[in-house]
C-alpha atoms as a PDB file:
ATOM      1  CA  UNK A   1     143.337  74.767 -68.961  1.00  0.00           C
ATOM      2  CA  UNK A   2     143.541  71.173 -67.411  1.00  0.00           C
ATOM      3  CA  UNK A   3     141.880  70.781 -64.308  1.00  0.00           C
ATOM      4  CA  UNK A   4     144.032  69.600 -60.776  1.00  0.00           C
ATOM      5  CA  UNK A   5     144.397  66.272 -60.360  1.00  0.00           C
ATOM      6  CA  UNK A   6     143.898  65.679 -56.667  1.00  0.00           C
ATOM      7  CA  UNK A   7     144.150  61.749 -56.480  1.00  0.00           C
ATOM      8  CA  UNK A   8     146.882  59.744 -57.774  1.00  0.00           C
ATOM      9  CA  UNK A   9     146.082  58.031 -60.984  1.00  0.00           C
ATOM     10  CA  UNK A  10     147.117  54.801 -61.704  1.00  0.00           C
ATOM     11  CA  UNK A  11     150.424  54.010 -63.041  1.00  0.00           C
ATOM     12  CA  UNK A  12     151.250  57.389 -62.121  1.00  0.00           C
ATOM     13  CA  UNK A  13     155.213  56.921 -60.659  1.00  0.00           C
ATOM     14  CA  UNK A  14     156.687  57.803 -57.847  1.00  0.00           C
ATOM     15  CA  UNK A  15     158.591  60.313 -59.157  1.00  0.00           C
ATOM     16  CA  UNK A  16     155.797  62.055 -60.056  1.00  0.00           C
ATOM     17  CA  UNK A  17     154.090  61.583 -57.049  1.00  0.00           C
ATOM     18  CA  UNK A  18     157.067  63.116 -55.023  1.00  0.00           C
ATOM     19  CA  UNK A  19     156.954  66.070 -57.314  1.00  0.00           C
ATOM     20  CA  UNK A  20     153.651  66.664 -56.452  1.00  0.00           C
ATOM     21  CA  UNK A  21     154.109  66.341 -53.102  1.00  0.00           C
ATOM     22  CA  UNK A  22     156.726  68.778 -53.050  1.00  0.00           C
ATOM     23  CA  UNK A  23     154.794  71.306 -55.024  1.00  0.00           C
ATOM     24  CA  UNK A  24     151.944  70.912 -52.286  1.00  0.00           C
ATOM     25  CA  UNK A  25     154.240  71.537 -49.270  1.00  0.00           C
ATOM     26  CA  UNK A  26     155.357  74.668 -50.885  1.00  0.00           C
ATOM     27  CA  UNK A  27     151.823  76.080 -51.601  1.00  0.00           C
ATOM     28  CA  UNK A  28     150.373  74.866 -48.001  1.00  0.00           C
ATOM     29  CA  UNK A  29     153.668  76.163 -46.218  1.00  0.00           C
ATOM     30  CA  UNK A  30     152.870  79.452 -47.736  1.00  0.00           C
ATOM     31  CA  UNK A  31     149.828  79.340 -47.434  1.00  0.00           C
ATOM     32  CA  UNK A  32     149.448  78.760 -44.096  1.00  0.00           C
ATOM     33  CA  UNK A  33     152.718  81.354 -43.177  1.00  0.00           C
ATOM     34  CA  UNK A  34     150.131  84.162 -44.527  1.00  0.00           C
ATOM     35  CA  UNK A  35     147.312  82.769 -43.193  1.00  0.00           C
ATOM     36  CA  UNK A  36     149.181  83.073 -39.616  1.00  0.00           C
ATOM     37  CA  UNK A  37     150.758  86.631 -40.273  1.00  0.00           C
ATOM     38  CA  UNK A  38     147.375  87.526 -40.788  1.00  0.00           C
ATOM     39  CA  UNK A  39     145.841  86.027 -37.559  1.00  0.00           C
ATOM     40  CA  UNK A  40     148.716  87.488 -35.450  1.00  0.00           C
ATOM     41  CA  UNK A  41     148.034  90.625 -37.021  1.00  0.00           C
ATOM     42  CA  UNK A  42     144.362  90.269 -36.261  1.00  0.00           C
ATOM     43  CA  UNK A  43     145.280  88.775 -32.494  1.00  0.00           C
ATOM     44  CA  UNK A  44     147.262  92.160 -31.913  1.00  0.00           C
ATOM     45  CA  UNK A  45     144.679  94.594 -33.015  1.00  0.00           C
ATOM     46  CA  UNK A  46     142.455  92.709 -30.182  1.00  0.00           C
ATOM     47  CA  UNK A  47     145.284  93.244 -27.495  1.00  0.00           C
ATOM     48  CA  UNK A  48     146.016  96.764 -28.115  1.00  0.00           C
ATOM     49  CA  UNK A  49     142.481  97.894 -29.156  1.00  0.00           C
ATOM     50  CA  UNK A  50     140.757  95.540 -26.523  1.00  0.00           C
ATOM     51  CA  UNK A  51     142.957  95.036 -24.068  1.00  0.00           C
ATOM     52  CA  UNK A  52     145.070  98.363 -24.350  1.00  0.00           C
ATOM     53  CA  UNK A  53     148.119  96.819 -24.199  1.00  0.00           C
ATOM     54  CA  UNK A  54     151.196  97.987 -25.963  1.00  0.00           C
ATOM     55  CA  UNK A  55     154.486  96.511 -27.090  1.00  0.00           C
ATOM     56  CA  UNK A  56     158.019  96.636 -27.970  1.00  0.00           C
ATOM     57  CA  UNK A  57     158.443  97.490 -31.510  1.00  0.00           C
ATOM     58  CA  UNK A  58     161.845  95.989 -31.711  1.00  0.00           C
ATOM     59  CA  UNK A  59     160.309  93.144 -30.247  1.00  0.00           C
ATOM     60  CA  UNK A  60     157.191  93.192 -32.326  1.00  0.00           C
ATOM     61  CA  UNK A  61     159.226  93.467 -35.560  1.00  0.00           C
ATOM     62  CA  UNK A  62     160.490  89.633 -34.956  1.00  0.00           C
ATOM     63  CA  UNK A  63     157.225  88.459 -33.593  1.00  0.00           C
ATOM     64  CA  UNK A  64     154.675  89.337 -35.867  1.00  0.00           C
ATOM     65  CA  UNK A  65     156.313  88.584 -39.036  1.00  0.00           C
ATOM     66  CA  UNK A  66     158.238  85.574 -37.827  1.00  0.00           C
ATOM     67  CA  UNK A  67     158.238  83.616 -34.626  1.00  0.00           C
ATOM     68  CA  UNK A  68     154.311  83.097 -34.924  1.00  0.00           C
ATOM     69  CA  UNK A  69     153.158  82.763 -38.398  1.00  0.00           C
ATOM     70  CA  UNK A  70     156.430  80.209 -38.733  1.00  0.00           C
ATOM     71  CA  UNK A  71     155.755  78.647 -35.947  1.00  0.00           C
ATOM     72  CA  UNK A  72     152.449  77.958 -36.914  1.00  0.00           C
ATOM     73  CA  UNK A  73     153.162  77.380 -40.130  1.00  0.00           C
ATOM     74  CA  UNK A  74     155.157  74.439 -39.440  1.00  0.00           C
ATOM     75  CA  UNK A  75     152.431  72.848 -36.760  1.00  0.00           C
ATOM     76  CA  UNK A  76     149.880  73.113 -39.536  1.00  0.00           C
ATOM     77  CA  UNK A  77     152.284  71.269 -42.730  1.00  0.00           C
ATOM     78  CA  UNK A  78     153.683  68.850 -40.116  1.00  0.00           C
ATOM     79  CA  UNK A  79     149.941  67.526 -39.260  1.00  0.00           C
ATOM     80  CA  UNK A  80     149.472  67.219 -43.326  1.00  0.00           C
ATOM     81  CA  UNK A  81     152.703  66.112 -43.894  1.00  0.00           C
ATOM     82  CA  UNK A  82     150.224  62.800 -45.331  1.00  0.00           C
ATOM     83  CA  UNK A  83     147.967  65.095 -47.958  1.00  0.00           C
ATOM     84  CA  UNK A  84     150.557  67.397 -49.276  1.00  0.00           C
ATOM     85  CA  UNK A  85     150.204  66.192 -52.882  1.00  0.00           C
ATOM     86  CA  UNK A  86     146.118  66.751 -53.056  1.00  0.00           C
ATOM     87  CA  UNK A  87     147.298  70.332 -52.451  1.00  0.00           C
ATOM     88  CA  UNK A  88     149.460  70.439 -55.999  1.00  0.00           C
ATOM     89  CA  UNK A  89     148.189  72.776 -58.307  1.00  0.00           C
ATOM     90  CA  UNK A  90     150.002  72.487 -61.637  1.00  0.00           C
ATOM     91  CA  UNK A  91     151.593  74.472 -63.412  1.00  0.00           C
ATOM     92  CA  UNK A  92     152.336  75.851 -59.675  1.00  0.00           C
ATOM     93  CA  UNK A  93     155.344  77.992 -60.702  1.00  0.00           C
ATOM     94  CA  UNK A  94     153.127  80.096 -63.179  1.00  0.00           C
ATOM     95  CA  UNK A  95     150.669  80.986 -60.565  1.00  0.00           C
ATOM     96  CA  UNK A  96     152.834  81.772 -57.670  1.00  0.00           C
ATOM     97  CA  UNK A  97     154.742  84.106 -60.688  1.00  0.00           C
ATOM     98  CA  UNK A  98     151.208  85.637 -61.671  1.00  0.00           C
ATOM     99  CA  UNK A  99     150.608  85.920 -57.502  1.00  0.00           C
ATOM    100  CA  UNK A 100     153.741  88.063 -57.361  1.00  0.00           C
ATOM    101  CA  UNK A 101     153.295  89.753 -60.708  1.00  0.00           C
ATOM    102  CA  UNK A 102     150.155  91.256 -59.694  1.00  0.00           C
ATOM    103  CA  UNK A 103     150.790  92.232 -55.889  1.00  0.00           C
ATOM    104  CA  UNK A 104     153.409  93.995 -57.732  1.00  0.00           C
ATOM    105  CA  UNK A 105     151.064  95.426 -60.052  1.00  0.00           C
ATOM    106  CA  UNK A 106     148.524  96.594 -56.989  1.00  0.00           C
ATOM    107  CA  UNK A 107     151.291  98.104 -54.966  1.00  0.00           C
ATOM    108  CA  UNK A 108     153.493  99.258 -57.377  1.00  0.00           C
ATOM    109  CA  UNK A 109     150.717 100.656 -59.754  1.00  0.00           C
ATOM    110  CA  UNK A 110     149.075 102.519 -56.961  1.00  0.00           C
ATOM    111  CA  UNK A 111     152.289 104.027 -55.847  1.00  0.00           C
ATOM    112  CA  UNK A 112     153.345 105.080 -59.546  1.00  0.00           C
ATOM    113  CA  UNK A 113     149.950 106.887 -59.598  1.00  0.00           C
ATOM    114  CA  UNK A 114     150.239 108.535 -56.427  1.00  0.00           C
ATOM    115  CA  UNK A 115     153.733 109.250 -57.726  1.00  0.00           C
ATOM    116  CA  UNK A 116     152.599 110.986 -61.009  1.00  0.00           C
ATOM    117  CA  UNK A 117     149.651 112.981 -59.286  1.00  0.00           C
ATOM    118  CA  UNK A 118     149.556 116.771 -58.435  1.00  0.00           C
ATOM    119  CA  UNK A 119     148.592 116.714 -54.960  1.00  0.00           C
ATOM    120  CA  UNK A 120     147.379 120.220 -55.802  1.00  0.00           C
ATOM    121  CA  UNK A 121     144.714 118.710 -57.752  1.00  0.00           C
ATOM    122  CA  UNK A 122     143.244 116.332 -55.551  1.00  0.00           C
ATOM    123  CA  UNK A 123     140.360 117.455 -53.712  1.00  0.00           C
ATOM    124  CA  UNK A 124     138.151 116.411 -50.190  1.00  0.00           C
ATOM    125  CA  UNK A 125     135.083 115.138 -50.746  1.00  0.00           C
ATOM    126  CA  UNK A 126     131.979 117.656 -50.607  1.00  0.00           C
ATOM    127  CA  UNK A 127     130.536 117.950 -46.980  1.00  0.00           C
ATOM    128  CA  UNK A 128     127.555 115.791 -47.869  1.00  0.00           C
ATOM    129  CA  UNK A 129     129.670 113.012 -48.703  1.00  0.00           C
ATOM    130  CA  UNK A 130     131.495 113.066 -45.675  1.00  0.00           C
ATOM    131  CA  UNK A 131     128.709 113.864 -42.651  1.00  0.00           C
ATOM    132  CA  UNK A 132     129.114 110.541 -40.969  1.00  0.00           C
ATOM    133  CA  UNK A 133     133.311 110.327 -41.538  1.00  0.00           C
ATOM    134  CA  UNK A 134     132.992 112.760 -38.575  1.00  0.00           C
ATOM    135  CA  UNK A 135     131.267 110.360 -36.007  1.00  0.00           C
ATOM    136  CA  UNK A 136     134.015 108.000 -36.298  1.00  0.00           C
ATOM    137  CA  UNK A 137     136.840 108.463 -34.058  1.00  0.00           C
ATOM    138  CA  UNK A 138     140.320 108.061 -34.988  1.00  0.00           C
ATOM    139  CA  UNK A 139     142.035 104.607 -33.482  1.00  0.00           C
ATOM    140  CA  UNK A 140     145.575 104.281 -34.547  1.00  0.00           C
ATOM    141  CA  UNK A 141     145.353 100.357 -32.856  1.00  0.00           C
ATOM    142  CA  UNK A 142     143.319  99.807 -36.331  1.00  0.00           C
ATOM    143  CA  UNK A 143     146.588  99.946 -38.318  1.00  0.00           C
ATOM    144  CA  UNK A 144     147.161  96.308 -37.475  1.00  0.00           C
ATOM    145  CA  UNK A 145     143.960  95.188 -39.100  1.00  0.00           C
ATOM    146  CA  UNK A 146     144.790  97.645 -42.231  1.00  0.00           C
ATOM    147  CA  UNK A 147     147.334  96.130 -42.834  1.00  0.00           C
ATOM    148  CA  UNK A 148     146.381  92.600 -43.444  1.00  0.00           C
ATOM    149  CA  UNK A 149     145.083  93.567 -46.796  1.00  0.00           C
ATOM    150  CA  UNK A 150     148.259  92.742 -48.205  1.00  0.00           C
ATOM    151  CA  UNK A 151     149.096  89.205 -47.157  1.00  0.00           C
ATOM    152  CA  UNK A 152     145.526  88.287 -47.719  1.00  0.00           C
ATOM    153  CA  UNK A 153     145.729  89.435 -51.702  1.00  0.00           C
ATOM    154  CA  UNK A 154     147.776  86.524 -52.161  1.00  0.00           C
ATOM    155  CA  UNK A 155     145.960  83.805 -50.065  1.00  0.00           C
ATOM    156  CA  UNK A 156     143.704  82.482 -53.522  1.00  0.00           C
ATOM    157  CA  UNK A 157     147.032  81.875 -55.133  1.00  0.00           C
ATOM    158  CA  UNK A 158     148.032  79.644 -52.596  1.00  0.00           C
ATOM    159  CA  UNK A 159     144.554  77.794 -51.331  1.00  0.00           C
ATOM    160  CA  UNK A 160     142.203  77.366 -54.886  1.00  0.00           C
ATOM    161  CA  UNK A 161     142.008  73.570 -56.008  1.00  0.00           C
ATOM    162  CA  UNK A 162     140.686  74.729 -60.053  1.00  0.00           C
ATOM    163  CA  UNK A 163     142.723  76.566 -61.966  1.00  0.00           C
ATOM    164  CA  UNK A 164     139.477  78.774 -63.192  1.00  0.00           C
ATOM    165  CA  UNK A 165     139.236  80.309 -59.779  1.00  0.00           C
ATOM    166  CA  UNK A 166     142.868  81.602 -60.440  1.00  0.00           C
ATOM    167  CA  UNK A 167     141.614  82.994 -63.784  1.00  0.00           C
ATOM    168  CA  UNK A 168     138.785  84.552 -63.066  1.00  0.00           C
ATOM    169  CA  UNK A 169     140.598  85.918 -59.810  1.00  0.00           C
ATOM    170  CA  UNK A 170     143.580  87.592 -62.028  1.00  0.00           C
ATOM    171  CA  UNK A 171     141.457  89.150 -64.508  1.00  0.00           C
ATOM    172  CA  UNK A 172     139.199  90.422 -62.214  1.00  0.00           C
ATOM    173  CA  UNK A 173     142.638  91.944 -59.919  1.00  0.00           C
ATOM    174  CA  UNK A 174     143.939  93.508 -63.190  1.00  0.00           C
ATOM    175  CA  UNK A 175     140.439  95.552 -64.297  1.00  0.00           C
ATOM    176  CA  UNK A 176     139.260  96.179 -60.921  1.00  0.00           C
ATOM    177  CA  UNK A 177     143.247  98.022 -60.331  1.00  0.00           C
ATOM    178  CA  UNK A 178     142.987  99.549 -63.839  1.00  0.00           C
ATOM    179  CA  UNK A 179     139.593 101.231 -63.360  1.00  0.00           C
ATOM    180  CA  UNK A 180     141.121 102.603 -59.999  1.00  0.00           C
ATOM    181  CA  UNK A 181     143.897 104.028 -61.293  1.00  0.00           C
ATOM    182  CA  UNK A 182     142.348 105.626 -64.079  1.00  0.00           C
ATOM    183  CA  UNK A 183     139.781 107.386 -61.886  1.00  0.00           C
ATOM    184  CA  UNK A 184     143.082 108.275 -58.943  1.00  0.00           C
ATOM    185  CA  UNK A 185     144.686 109.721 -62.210  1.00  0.00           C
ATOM    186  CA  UNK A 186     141.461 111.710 -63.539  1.00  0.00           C
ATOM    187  CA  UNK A 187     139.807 112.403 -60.081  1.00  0.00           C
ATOM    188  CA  UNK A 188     142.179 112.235 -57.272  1.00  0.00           C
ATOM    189  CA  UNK A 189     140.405 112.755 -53.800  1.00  0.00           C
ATOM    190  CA  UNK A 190     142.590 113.213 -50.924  1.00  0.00           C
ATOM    191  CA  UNK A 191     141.865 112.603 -47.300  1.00  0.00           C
ATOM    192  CA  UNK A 192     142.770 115.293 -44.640  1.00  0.00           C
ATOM    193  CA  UNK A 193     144.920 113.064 -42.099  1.00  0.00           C
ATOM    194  CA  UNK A 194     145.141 113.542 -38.292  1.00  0.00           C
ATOM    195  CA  UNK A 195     148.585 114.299 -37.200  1.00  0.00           C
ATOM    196  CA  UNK A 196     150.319 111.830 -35.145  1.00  0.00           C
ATOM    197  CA  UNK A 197     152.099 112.009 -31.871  1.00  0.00           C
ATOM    198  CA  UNK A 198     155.739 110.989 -31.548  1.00  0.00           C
ATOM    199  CA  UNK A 199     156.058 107.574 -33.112  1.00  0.00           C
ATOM    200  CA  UNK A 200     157.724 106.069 -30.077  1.00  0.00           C
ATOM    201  CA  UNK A 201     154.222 107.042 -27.906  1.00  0.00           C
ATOM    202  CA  UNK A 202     153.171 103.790 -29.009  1.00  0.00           C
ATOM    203  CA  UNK A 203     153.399 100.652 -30.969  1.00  0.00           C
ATOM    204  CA  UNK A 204     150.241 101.560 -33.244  1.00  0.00           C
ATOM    205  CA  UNK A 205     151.318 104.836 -33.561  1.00  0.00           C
ATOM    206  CA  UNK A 206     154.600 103.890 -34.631  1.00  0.00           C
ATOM    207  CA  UNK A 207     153.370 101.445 -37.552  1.00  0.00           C
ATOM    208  CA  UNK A 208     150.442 103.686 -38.999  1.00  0.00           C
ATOM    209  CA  UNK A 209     153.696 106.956 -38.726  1.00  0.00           C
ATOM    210  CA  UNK A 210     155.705 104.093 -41.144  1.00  0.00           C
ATOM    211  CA  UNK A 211     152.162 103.868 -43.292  1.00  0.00           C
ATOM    212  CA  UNK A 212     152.019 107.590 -43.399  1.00  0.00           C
ATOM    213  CA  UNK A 213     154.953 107.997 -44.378  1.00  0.00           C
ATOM    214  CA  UNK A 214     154.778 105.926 -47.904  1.00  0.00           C
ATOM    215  CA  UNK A 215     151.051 105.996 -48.318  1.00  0.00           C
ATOM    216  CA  UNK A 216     150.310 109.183 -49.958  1.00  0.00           C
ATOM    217  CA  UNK A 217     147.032 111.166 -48.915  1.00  0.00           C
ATOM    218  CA  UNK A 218     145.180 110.852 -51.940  1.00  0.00           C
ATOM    219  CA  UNK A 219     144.323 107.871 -54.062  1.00  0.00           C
ATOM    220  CA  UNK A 220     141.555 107.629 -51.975  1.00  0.00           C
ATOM    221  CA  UNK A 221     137.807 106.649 -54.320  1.00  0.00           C
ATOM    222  CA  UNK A 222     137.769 104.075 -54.531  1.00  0.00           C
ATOM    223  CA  UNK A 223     139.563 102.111 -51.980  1.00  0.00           C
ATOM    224  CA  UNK A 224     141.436  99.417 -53.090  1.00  0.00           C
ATOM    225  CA  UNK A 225     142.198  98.141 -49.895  1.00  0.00           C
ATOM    226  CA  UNK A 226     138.557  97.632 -50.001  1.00  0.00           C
ATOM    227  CA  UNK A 227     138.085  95.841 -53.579  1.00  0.00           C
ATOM    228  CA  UNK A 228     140.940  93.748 -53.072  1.00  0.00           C
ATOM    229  CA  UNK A 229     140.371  91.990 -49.571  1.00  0.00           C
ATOM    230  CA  UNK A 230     137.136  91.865 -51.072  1.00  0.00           C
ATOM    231  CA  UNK A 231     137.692  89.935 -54.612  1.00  0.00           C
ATOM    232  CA  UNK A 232     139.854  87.600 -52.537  1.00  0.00           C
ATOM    233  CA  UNK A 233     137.482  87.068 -50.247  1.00  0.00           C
ATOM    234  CA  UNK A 234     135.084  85.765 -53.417  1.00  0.00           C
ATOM    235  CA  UNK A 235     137.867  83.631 -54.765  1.00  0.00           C
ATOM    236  CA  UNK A 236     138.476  81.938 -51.245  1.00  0.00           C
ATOM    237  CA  UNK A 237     134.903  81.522 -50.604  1.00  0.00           C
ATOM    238  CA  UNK A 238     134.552  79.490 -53.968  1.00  0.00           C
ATOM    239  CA  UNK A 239     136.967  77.086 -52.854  1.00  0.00           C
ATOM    240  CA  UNK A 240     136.212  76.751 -49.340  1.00  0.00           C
ATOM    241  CA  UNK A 241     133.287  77.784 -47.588  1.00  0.00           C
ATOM    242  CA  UNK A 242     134.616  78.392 -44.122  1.00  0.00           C
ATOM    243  CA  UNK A 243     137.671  80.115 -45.184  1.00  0.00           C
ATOM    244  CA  UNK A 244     135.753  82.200 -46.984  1.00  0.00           C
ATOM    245  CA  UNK A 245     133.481  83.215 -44.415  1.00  0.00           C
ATOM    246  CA  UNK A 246     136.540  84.403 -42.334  1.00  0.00           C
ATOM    247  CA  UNK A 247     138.079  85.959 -45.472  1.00  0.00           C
ATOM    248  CA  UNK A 248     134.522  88.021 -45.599  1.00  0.00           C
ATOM    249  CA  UNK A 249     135.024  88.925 -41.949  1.00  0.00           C
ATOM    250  CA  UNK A 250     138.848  89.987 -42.533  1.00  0.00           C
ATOM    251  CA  UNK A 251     137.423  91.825 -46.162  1.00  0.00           C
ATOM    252  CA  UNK A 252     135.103  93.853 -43.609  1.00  0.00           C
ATOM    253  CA  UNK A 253     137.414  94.711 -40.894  1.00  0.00           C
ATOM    254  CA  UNK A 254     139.893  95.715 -43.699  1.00  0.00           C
ATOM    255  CA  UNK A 255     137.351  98.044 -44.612  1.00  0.00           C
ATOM    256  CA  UNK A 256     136.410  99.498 -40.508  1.00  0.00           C
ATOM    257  CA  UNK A 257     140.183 100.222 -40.487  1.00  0.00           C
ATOM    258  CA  UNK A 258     140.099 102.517 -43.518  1.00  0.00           C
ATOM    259  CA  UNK A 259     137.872 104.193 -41.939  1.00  0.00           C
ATOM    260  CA  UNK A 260     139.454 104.341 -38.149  1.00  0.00           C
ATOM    261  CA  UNK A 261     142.785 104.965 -39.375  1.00  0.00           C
ATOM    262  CA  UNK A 262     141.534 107.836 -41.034  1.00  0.00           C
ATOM    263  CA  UNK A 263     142.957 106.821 -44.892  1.00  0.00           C
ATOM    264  CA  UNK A 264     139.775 106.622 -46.555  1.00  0.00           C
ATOM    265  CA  UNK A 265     136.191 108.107 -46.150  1.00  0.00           C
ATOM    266  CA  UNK A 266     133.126 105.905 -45.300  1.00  0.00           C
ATOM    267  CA  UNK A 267     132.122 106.374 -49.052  1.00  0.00           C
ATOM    268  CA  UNK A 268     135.622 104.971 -50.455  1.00  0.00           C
ATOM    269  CA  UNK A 269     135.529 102.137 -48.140  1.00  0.00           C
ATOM    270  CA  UNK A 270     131.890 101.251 -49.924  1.00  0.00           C
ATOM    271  CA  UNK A 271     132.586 102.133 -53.639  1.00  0.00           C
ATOM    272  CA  UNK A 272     135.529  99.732 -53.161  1.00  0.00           C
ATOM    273  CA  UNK A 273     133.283  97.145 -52.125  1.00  0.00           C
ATOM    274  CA  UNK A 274     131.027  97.598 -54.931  1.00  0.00           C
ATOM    275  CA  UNK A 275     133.913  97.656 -57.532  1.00  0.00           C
ATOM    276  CA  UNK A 276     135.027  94.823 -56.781  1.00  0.00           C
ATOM    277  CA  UNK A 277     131.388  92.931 -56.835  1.00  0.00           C
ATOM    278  CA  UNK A 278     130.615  94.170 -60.062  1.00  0.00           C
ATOM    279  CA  UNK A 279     133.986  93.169 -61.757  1.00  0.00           C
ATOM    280  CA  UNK A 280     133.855  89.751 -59.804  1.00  0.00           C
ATOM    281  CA  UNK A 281     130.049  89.722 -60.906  1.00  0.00           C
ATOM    282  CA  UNK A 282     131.097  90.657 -64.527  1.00  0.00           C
ATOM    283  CA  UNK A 283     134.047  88.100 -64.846  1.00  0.00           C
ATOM    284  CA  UNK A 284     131.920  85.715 -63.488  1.00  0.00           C
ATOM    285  CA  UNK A 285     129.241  86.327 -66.215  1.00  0.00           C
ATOM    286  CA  UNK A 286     131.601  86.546 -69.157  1.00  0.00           C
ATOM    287  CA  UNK A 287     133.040  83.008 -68.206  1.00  0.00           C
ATOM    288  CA  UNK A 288     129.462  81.394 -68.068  1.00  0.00           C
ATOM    289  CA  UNK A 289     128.032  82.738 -70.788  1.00  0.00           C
ATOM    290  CA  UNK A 290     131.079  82.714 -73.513  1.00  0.00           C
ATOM    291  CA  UNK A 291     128.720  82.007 -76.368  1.00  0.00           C
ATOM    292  CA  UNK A 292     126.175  85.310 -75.556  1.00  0.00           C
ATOM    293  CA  UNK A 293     130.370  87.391 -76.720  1.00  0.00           C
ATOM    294  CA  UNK A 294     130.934  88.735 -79.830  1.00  0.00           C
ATOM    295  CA  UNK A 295     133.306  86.936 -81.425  1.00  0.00           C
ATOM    296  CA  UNK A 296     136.364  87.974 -80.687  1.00  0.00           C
ATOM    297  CA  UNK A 297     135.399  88.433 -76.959  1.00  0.00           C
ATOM    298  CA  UNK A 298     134.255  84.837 -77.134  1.00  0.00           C
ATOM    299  CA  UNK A 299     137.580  83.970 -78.742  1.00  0.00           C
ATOM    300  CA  UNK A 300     139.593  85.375 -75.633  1.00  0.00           C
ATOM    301  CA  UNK A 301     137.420  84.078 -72.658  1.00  0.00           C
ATOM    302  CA  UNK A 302     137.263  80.585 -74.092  1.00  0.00           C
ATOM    303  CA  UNK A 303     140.996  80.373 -75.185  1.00  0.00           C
ATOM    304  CA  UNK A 304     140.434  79.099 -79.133  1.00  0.00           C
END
């Protein structure tokens, strides 16, 4: 796969240079729209959970989603209204497709799954496996910070420079989601939820009742909210350091609000970290080392 071509060659026309540039304001305007839902997201869990503050949901609904992160959004392309075209990543339309394709996959998979499981045969974890679950109190405010998993699944779509990073990113989404659903399917553990008071008590309460109420109980070991803010978090940090560093942050707050919100045991929350190392760790191996493949592996990893 060719590599991105971040300075304009010579000769290279204007036309082509405008193309660019538009293919660069559409990756950094989405990028940085996440990237802001995200930080409001994160900014709200500090209000209500630090603060104790609550809010409007009808107001909330507008705010959080919208008048910040777009807002934001177009402060941030406006200042690199000048570098948009070093941020073209061709061919963009495939991976903003495979972006979408496998969000789908994650969220759509894992609700199939929960779909075509007996809750009757999904089980709590043994009592040793769960002795320090109990120490942790529940914190509905977390549900803001659970939720950021999803935006942030898309952010290496949208931010890596080399199209290997992409590669090695999608291949290592689409095992790391396959082993999980193939152990939900064959060992489903479920986790015994706290009921909730009226959702109009308070704004937390009243997202994590909407969560509740399509995330089913089980589906639980191993957390993919856990492997996935985790893998991106790898993918980010090979493209840029800092980013990465607050992608690691985000990948382990993700993983405190599993465990606040009461959705997944402590142990879930850490067998999701370590799938995802191991498949990023594996992926990573595999595309260094395509000659130590059998043949046919080799084949497929180096694209002859």
């Amino acid at each position: 796969m060719s590599g991105v071509m971040v300075l304009l060659p010579a000769g290279e026309s204007t036309n082509s240079l405008g193309g660019r540039t538009i293919h660069g304001l559409i990756r950094r305007a989405l990028f940085w729209y996440i990237f802001f839902v995200i930080l409001a997201q994160q900014g709200t869990f500090v209000l209500v959970a630090g603060l104790g503050l609550d809010f409007d949901p009808a107001v909330m609904v507008w705010v959080l989603p919208a008048i910040i992160p777009i807002s934001a959004m177009v402060w941030r392309v406006v200042a690199e209204r000048d570098r948009l075209a070093m941020f073209a990543l061709e061919p963009w339309p495939l991976w903003v497709v495979t972006g979408v394709l496998l969000f789908s996959f994650w969220s759509g998979g894992y609700f199939l799954v929960g779909f075509l499981t007996d809750p009757a045969r999904a089980t709590l974890l043994p009592p040793e496996f769960e002795r320090f679950d109990r120490f942790v109190p529940f914190s509905p405010s977390f549900v803001f910070l659970y939720l950021t998993v999803y935006p942030a699944m898309l952010l290496p779509f949208l931010h890596a420079r080399r199209p290997g990073v992409l590669v090695r990113y999608a291949i290592g989404t689409v095992v790391m989601l396959l082993i999980s659903y193939v152990i939900f399917l064959l060992m489903p553990v479920a986790f015994p939820r706290p009921s909730l008071p009226e959702p109009w008590s308070s704004f937390p309460v009243w997202v994590l009742k909407i969560v509740h109420g399509q995330d089913p109980p089980w589906n639980c070991l191993p957390s993919t909210h856990c492997a996935v803010a985790l893998l991106s978090a790898l993918a980010l940090y090979e493209t840029n350091r800092r980013l990465g560093v607050w992608a690691f942050a985000t990948a382990f707050s993700i993983a405190t609000s599993t465990v606040f919100t009461k959705q997944h045991y402590i142990v879930d929350a850490l067998a999701g970290f370590a799938l995802a190392g191991i498949t990023y760790w594996a992926v990573w191996w595999i595309w260094q080392n395509p000659d130590r493949l059998p043949e046919a592996a080799r084949r497929i990893s180096t694209g002859d």
